[in-house]
Protein backbone atom coordinates (compact mmCIF):
# COMPACT_ATOMS: atom_id res chain seq x y z
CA UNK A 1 -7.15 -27.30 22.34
CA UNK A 2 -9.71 -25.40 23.76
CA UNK A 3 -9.31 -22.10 25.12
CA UNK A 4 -11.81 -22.00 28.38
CA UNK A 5 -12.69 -18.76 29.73
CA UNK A 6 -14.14 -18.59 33.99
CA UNK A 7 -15.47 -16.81 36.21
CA UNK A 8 -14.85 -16.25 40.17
CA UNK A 9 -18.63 -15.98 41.23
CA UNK A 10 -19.16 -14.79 45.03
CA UNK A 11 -18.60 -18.34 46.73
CA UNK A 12 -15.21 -18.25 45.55
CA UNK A 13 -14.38 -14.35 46.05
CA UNK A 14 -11.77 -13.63 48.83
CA UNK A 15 -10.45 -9.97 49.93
CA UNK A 16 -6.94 -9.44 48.41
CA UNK A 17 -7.81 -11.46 45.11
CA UNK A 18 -6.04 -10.19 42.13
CA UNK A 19 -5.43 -10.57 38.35
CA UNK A 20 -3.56 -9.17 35.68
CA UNK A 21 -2.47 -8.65 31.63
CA UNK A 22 0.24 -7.54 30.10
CA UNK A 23 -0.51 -5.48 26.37
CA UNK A 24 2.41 -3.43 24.36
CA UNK A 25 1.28 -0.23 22.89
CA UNK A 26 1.37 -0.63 19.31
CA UNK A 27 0.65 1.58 16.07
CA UNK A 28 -1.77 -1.01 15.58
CA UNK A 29 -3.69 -0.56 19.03
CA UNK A 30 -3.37 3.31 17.78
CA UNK A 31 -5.39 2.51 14.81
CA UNK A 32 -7.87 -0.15 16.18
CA UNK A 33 -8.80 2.12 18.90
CA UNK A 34 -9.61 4.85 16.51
CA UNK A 35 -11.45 3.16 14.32
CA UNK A 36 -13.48 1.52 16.95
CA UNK A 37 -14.47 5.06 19.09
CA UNK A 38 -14.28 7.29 16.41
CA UNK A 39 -11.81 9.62 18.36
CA UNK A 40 -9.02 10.52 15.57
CA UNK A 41 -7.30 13.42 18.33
CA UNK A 42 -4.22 13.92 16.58
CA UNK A 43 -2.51 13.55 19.51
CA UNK A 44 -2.94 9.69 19.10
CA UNK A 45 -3.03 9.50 15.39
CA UNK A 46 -0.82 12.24 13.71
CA UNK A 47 2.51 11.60 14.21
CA UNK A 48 3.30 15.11 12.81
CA UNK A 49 1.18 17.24 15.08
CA UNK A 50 2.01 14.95 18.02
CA UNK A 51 6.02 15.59 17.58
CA UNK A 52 5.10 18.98 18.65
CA UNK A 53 2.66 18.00 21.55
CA UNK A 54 3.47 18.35 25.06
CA UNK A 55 3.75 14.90 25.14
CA UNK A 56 6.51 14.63 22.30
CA UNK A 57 4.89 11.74 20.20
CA UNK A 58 1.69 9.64 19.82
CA UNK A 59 0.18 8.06 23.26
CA UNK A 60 -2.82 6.49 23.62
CA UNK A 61 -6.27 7.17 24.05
CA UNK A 62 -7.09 7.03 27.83
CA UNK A 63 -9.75 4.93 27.48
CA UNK A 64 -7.15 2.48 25.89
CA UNK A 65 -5.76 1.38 29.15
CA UNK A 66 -9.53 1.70 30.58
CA UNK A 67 -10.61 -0.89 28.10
CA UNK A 68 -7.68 -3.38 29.45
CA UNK A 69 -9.12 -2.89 33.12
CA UNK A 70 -12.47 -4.15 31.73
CA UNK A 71 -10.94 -6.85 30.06
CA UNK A 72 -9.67 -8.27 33.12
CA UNK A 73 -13.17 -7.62 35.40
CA UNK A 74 -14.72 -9.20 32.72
CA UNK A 75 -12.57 -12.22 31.42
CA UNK A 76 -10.87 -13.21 35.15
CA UNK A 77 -12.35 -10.92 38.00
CA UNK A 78 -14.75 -11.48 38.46
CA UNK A 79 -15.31 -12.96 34.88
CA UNK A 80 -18.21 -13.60 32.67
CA UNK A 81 -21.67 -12.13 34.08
CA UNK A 82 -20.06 -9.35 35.56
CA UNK A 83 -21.94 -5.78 35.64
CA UNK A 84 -20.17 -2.46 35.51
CA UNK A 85 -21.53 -0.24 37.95
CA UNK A 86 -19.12 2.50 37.66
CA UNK A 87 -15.21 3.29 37.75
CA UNK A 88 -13.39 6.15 38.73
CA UNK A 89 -9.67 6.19 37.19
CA UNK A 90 -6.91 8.92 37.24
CA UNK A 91 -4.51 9.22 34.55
CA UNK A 92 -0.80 10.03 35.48
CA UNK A 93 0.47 10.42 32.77
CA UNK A 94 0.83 8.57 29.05
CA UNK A 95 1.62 5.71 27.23
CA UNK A 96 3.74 6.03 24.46
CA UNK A 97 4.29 3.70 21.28
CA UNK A 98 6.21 0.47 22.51
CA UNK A 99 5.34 1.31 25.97
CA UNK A 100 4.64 -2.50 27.87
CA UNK A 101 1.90 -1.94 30.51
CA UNK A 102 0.66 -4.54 32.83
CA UNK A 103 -2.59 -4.30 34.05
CA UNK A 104 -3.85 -5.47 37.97
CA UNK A 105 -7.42 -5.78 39.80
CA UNK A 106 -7.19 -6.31 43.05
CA UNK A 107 -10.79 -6.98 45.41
CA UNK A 108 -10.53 -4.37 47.92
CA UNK A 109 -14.37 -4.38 49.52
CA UNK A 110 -17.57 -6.78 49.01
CA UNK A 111 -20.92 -5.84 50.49
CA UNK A 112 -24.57 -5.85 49.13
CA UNK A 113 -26.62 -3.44 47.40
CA UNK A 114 -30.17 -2.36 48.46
CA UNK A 115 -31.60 -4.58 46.88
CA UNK A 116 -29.89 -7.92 47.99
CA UNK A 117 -27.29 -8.40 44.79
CA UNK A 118 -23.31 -8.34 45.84
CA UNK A 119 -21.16 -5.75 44.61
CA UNK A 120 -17.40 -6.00 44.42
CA UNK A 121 -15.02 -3.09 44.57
CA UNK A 122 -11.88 -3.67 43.02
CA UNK A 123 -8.52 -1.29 43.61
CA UNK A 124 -7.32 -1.08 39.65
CA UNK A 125 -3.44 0.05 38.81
CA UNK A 126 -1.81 0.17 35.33
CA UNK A 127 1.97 0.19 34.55
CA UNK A 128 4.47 0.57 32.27
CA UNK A 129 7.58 -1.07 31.82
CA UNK A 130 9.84 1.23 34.33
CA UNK A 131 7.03 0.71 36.86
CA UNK A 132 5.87 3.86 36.61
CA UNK A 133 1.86 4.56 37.61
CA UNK A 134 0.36 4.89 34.59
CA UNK A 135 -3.26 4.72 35.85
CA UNK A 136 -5.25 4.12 39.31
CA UNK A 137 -8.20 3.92 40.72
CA UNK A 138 -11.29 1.62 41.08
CA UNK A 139 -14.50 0.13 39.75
CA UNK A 140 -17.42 -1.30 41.28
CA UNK A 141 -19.37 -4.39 39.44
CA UNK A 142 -22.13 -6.39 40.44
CA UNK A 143 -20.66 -9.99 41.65
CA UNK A 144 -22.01 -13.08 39.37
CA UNK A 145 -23.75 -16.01 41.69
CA UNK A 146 -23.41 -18.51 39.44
CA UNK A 147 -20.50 -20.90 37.88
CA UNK A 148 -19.76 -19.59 34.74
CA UNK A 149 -17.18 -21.61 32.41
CA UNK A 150 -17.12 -21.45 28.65
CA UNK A 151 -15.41 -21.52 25.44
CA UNK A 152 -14.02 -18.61 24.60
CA UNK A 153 -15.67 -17.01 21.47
CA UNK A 154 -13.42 -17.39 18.55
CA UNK A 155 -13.13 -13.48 17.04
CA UNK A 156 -12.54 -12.75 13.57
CA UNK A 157 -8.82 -11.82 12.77
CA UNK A 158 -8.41 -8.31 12.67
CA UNK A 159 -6.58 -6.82 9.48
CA UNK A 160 -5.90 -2.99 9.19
CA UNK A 161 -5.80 -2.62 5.64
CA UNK A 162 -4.89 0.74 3.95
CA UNK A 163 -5.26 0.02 -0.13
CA UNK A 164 -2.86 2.74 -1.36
CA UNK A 165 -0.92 3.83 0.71
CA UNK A 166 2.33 2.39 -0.70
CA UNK A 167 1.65 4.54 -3.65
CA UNK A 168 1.14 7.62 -1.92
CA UNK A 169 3.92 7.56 -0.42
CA UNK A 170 5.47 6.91 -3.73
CA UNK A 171 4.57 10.39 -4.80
CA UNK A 172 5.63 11.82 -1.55
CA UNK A 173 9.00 9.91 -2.07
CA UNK A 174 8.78 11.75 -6.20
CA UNK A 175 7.93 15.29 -4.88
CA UNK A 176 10.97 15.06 -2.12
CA UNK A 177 13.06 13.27 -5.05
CA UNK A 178 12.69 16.02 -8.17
CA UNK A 179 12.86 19.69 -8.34
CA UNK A 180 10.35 21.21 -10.14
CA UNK A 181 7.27 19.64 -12.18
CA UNK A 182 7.98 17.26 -15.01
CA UNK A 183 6.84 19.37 -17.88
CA UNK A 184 3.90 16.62 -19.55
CA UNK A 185 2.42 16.52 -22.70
CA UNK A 186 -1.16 15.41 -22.30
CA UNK A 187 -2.07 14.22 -25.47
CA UNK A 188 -5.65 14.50 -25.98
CA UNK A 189 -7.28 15.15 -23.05
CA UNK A 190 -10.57 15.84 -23.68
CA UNK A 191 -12.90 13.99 -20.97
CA UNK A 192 -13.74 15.04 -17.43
CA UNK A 193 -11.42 12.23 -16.23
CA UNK A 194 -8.16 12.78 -17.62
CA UNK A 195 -8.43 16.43 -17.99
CA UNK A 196 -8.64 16.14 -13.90
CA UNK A 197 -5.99 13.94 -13.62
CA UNK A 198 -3.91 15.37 -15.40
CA UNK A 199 -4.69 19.12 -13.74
CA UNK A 200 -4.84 16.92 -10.08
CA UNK A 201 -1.21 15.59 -10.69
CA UNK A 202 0.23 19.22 -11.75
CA UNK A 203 -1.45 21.08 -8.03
CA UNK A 204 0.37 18.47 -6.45
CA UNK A 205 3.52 19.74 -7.93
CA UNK A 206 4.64 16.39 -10.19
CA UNK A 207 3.99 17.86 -13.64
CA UNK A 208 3.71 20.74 -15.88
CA UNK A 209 0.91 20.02 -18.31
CA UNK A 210 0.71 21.33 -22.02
CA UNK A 211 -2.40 20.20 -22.84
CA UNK A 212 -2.12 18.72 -26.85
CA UNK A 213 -5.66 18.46 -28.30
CA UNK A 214 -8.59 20.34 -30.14
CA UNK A 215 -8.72 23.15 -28.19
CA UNK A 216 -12.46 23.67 -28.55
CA UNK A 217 -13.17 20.19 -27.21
CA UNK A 218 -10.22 20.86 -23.86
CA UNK A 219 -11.88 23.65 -23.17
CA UNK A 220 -15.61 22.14 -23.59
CA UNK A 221 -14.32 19.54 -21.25
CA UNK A 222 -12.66 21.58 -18.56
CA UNK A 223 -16.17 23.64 -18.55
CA UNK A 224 -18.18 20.59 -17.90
CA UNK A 225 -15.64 19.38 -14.84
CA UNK A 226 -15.32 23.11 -13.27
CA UNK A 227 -11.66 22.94 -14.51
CA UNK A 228 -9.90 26.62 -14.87
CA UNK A 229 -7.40 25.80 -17.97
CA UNK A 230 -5.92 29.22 -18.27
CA UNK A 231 -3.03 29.05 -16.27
CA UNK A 232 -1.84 26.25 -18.46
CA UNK A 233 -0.06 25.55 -21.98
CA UNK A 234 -2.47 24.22 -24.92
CA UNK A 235 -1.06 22.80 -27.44
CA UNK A 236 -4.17 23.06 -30.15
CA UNK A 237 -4.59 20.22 -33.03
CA UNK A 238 -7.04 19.24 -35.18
CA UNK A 239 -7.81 15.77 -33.78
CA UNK A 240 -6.51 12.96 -31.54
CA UNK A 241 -4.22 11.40 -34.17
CA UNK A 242 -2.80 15.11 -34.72
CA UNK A 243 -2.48 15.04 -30.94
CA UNK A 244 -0.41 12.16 -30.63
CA UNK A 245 2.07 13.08 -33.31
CA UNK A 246 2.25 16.62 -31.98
CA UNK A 247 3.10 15.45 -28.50
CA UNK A 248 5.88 13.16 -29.36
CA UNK A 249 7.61 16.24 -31.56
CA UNK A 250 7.11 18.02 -28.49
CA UNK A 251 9.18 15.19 -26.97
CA UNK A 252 11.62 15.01 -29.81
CA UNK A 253 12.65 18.92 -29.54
CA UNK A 254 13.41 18.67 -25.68
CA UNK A 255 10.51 20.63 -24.75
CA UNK A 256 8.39 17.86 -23.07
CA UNK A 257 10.59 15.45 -20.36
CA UNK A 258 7.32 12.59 -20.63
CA UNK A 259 3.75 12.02 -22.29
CA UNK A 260 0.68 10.98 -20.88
CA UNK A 261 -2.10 9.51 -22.01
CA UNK A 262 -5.70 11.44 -22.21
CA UNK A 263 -9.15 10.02 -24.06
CA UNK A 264 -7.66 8.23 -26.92
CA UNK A 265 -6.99 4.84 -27.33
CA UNK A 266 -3.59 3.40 -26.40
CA UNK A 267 -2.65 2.20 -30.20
CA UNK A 268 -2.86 5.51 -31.38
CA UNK A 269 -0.88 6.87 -29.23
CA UNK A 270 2.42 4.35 -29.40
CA UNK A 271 1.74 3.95 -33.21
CA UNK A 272 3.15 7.63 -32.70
CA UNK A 273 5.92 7.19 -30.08
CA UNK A 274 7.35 4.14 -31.82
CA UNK A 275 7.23 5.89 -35.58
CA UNK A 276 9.88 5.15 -37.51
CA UNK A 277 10.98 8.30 -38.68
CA UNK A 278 9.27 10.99 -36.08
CA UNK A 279 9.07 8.63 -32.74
CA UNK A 280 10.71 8.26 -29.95
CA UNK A 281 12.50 4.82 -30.15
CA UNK A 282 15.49 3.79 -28.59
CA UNK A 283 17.67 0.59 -29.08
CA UNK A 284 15.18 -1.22 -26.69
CA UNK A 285 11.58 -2.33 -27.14
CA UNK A 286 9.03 -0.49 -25.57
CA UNK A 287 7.25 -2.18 -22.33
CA UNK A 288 4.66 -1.35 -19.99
CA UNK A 289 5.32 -1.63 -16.31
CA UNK A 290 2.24 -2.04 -13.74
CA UNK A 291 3.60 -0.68 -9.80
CA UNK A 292 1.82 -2.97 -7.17
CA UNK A 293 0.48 -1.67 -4.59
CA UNK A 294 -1.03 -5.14 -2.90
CA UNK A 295 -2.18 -4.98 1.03
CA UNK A 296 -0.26 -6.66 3.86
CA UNK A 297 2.67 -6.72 1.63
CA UNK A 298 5.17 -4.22 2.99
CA UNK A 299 7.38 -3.50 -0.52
CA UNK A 300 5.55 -2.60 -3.82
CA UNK A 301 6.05 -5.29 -6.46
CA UNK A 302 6.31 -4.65 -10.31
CA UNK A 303 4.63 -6.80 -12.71
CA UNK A 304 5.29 -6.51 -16.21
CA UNK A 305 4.47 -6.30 -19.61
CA UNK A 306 0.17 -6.04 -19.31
CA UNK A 307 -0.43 -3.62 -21.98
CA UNK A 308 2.20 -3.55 -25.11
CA UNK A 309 4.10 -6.76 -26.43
CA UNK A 310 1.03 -9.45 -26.53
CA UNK A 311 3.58 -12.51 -27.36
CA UNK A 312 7.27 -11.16 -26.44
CA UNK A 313 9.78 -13.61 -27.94
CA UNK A 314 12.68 -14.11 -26.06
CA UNK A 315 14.69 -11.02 -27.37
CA UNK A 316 11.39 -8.86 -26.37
CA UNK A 317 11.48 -10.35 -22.90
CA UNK A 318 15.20 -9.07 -22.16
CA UNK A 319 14.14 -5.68 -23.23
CA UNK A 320 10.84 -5.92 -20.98
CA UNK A 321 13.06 -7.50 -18.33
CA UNK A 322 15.60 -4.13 -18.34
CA UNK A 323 13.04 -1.65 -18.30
CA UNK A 324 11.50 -3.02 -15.23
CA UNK A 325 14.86 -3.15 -13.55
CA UNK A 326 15.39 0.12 -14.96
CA UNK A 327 12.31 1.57 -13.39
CA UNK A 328 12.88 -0.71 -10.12
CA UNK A 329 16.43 1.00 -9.43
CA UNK A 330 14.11 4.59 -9.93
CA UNK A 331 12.09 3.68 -7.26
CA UNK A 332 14.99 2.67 -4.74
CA UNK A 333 16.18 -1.10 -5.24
CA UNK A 334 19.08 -1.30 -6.10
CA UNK A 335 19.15 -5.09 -7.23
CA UNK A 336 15.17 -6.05 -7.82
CA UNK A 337 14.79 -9.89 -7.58
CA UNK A 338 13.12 -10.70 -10.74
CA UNK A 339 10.81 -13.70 -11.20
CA UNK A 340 10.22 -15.11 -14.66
CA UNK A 341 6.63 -16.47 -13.94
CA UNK A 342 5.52 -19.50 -15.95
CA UNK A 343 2.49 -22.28 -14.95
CA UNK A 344 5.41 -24.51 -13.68
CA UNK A 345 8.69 -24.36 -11.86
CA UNK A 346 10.39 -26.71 -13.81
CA UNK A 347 11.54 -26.16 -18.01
CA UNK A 348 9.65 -28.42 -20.21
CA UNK A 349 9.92 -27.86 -23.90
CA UNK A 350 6.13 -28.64 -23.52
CA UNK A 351 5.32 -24.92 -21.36
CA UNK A 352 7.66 -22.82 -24.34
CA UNK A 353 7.80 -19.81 -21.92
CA UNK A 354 9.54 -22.15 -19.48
CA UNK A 355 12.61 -22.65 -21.83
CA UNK A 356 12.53 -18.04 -22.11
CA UNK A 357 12.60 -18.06 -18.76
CA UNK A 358 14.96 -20.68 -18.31
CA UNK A 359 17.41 -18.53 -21.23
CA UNK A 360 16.88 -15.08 -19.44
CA UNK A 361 18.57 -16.63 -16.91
CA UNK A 362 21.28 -17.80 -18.43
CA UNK A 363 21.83 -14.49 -20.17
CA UNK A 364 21.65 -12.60 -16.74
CA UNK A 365 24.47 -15.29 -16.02
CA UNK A 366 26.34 -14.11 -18.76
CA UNK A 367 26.01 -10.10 -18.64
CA UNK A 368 23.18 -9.78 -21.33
CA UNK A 369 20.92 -8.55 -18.43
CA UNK A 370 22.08 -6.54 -15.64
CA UNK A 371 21.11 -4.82 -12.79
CA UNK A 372 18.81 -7.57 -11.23
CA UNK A 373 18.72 -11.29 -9.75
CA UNK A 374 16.82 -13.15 -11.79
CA UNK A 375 15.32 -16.67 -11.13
CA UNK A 376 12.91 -18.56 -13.40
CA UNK A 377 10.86 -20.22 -14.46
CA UNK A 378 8.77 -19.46 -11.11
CA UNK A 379 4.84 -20.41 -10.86
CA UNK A 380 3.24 -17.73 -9.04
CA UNK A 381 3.20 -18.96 -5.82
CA UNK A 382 6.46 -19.70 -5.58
CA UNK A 383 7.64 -16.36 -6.76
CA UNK A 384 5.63 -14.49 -4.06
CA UNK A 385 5.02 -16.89 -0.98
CA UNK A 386 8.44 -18.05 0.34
CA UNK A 387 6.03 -20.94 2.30
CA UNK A 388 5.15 -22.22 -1.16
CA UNK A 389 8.75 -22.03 -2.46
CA UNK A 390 10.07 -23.83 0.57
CA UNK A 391 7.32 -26.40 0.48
CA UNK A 392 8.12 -27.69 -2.94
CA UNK A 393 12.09 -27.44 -2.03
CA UNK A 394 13.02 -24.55 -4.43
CA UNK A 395 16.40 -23.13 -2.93
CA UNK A 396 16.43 -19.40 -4.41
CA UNK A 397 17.12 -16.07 -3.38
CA UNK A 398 14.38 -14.99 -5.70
CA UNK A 399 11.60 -17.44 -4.84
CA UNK A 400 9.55 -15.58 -2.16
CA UNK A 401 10.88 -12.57 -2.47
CA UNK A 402 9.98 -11.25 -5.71
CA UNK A 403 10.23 -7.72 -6.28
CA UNK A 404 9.55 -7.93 -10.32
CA UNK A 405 6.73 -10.15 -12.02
CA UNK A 406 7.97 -11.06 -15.56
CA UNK A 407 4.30 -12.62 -17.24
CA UNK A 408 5.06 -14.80 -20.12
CA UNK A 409 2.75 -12.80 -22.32
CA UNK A 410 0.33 -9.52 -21.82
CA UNK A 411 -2.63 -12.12 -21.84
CA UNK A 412 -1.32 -13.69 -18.25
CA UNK A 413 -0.26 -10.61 -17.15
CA UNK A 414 -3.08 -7.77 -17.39
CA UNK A 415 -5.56 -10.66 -16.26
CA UNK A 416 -3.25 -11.19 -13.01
CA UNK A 417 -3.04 -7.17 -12.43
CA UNK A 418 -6.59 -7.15 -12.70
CA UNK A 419 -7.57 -9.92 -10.62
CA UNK A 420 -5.19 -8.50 -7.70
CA UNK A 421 -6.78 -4.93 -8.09
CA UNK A 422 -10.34 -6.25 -8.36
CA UNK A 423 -10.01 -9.41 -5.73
CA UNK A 424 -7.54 -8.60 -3.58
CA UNK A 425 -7.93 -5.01 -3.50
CA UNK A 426 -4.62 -3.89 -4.69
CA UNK A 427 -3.84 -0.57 -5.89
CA UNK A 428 -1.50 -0.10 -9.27
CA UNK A 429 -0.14 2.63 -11.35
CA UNK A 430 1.41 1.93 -15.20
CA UNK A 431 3.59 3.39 -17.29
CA UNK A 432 5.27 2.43 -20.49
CA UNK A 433 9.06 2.65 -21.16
CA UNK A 434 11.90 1.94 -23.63
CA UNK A 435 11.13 5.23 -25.39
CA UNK A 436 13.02 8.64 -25.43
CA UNK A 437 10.61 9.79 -22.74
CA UNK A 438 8.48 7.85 -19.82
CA UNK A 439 4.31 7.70 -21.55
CA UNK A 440 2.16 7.52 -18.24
CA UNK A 441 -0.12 5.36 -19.32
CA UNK A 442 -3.86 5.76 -17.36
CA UNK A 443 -6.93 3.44 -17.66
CA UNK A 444 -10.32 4.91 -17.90
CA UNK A 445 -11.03 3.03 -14.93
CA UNK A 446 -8.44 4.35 -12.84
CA UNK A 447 -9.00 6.31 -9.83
CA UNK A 448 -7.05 9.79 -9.44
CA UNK A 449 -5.07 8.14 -7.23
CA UNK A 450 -3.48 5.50 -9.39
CA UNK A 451 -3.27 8.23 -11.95
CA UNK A 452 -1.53 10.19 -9.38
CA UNK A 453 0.97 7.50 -8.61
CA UNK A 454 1.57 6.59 -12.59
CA UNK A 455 2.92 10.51 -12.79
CA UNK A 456 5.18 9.92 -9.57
CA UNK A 457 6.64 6.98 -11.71
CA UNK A 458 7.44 9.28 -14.89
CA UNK A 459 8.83 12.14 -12.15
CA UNK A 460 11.21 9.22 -10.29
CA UNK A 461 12.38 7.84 -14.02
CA UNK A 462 13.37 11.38 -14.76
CA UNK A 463 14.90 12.12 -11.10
CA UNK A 464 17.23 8.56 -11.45
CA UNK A 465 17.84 9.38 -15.28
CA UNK A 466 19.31 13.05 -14.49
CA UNK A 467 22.70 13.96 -14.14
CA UNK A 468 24.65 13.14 -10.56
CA UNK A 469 21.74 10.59 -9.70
């Protein structure tokens, strides 16, 4: 139906007239109003600083509850084609997050101007839920003649998005969570990008860095960044491949707790963690994890393997399948609901990763996997949107509610972490494990803060794998 906004024009005025809304006080009113005046007072939008205000917490901008009295002069009285002429308001005191206020316009006075046109004064009174006087006062408007009854616009939906911010409070959630840096090997750092990464990630307090690399060509790079690399480790070699090996034996010997990855490419550097005789394998297959970071989804989600096993059989899939539980319990959950993704949401010996995810399953049935509820095979929809799962009549505990993305191969599954960074503006941070030692494993693409976030993962692993955790 159509929702019909109208005025009161002068005919149809009468002394005593009133009208009112009702609005609660939101964090999202906070932000809206902020972002539409420009006025970031911390006593509206830091929660910190406001804890110590005299008002003990975040209240809203004055001209919050001024913007509901013009709402209702110019939507009900007198409506559309009303003029402001001027308002004079007093404040008596705040309104605090959750606060209900109810806003009334009463006409107290008509009479003409100079110049023939009819002005209204209107008595105007805001308040809260105790019925406490938040605001008073009045406004005078110019009185529309005419008839005035319309459509009301349709507005675009608002959405206060905030790509990121999941992850950074992941590495607030790592820096409260460890004590101490992670001492890092950097292996072959030798670009503006990673060297800064790297260098941004230890300031912050998550990691140590020893730099492992041609020294001449770390310190050529810190030079051309503004980087200051004395008050750090350097671990000198002659090249990248020298780099990689020498970083893992830093590993091996207990002197490094994690490895992460500078300016060489990402073969090099798990041809040397996954060495047969000097490496850092373990009884499980190495797998990359990619943390999620997607916007209007309140949990992070996991998604996983987009950078190691290209065609995981089914064995390789149970080991990919641990590690992401492995690094899910790290980051607080303490049964992830897994989805095994496929194309369909039925097994068909004609889709072969159906019948894996249909045997992951069964193994999770029968203790071979633990730690996590698994459910598969799942399309994609079905795994995230619990609409789309309840539409088709899937009855799961999984199906909607994914925490973990299992992709039936690295093809599927770095294309899908790509498309929801680059289309849907999600934020992600990788790292690889099944080794000895988390490998934080950057793009060149990624920006410092996903590299940030990819170093609170390593720091968490290490936190949940320690002793009493």
């Amino acid at each position: 139906m159509t929702d019909w906004i109208e005025n009161r024009p002068l005919g149809e005025l009468k002394l005593g007239d009133s009208a009112s809304l009702s609005r609660t006080f939101t964090r999202d009113e906070v932000q809206t109003f902020a972002l539409a005046s420009g006025d970031v007072n911390p006593a509206h939008v830091d929660a910190e600083f406001a804890a110590d205000d005299a008002f003990h917490g975040i209240v809203a901008h004055g001209m919050w509850s001024a913007a509901l009295i013009s709402n209702v002069l110019g939507t009900q009285l007198p409506g559309p084609g009303t003029v402001y002429l001027g308002q004079q308001l007093r404040f008596a005191q705040p309104v605090r997050l959750g606060d209900t206020v109810r806003v009334t316009v009463t006409l107290a006075a008509l009479d003409t101007l100079p110049d023939g046109r009819p002005r209204a004064t209107l008595q105007c009174r805001v308040v809260n839920q105790r019925n406490e006087t938040v605001v008073d006062g009045e406004a005078q408007v110019l009185v529309p003649q005419a008839k005035v009854r319309r459509a009301r616009v349709a507005l675009p939906r608002l959405e206060l998005r905030d790509p990121g911010a999941k992850l950074r409070a992941l590495v607030e959630q790592a820096r409260a969570r460890h004590a101490g840096a992670l001492r890092t090997a950097v292996v072959h750092a030798v670009d503006a990008v990673s060297l800064g990464g790297a260098v941004d990630a230890a300031r912050a307090g998550l990691i140590e860095p020893v730099f492992v690399g041609p020294r001449e060509r770390l310190e050529a790079a810190a030079r051309a960044a503004g980087i200051d690399l004395s008050g750090f480790a350097v671990e000198s070699t002659e090249h990248s491949h020298a780099a990689a090996a020498r970083a893992v034996a830093l590993a091996r010997e207990g002197r490094v707790q994690a490895l992460m990855k500078g300016s060489l490419h990402t073969d090099e550097l798990l041809h040397a963690v996954l060495d047969a005789q000097a490496g850092l394998r373990t009884a499980r297959r190495i797998s990359h994890v990619f943390v999620v970071d997607v916007v209007g989804l309140e949990r992070l989600q996991l998604l996983t393997d987009a950078a190691v096993n290209v065609a995981p059989d089914l064995l390789a899939k149970r080991d990919i399948v641990l590690n992401a539980i492995e690094l899910a319990h790290a980051l607080g959950m303490p049964e992830p609901k897994v989805a095994i993704l496929s194309a369909v949401e039925t097994v068909t010996p004609k889709i072969p990763s159906t019948l894996d995810a249909a045997a992951l399953c069964k193994m999770a049935e029968r203790g071979q996997i633990e730690g996590g509820l698994l459910d598969g095979p799942l399309a994609f929809d079905n795994a995230v949107s619990l609409r789309a799962a309840q539409t088709k009549g899937i009855v799961s505990a999984v199906a909607g509610r994914a925490d973990v993305l299992v992709a039936p191969d690295l093809e599927a599954a770095n294309m899908l972490a790509k498309q929801l960074e680059y289309l849907a503006d999600a934020k992600v941070a990788g790292i690889v494990l099944g080794a000895r030692v988390p490998v934080i494993l950057t793009s060149r693409a990624d920006l410092p803060d996903a590299r940030m976030a990819s170093c609170a993962l390593a720091v968490l692993l290490a936190s949940h794998a320690a002793p009493g955790a």
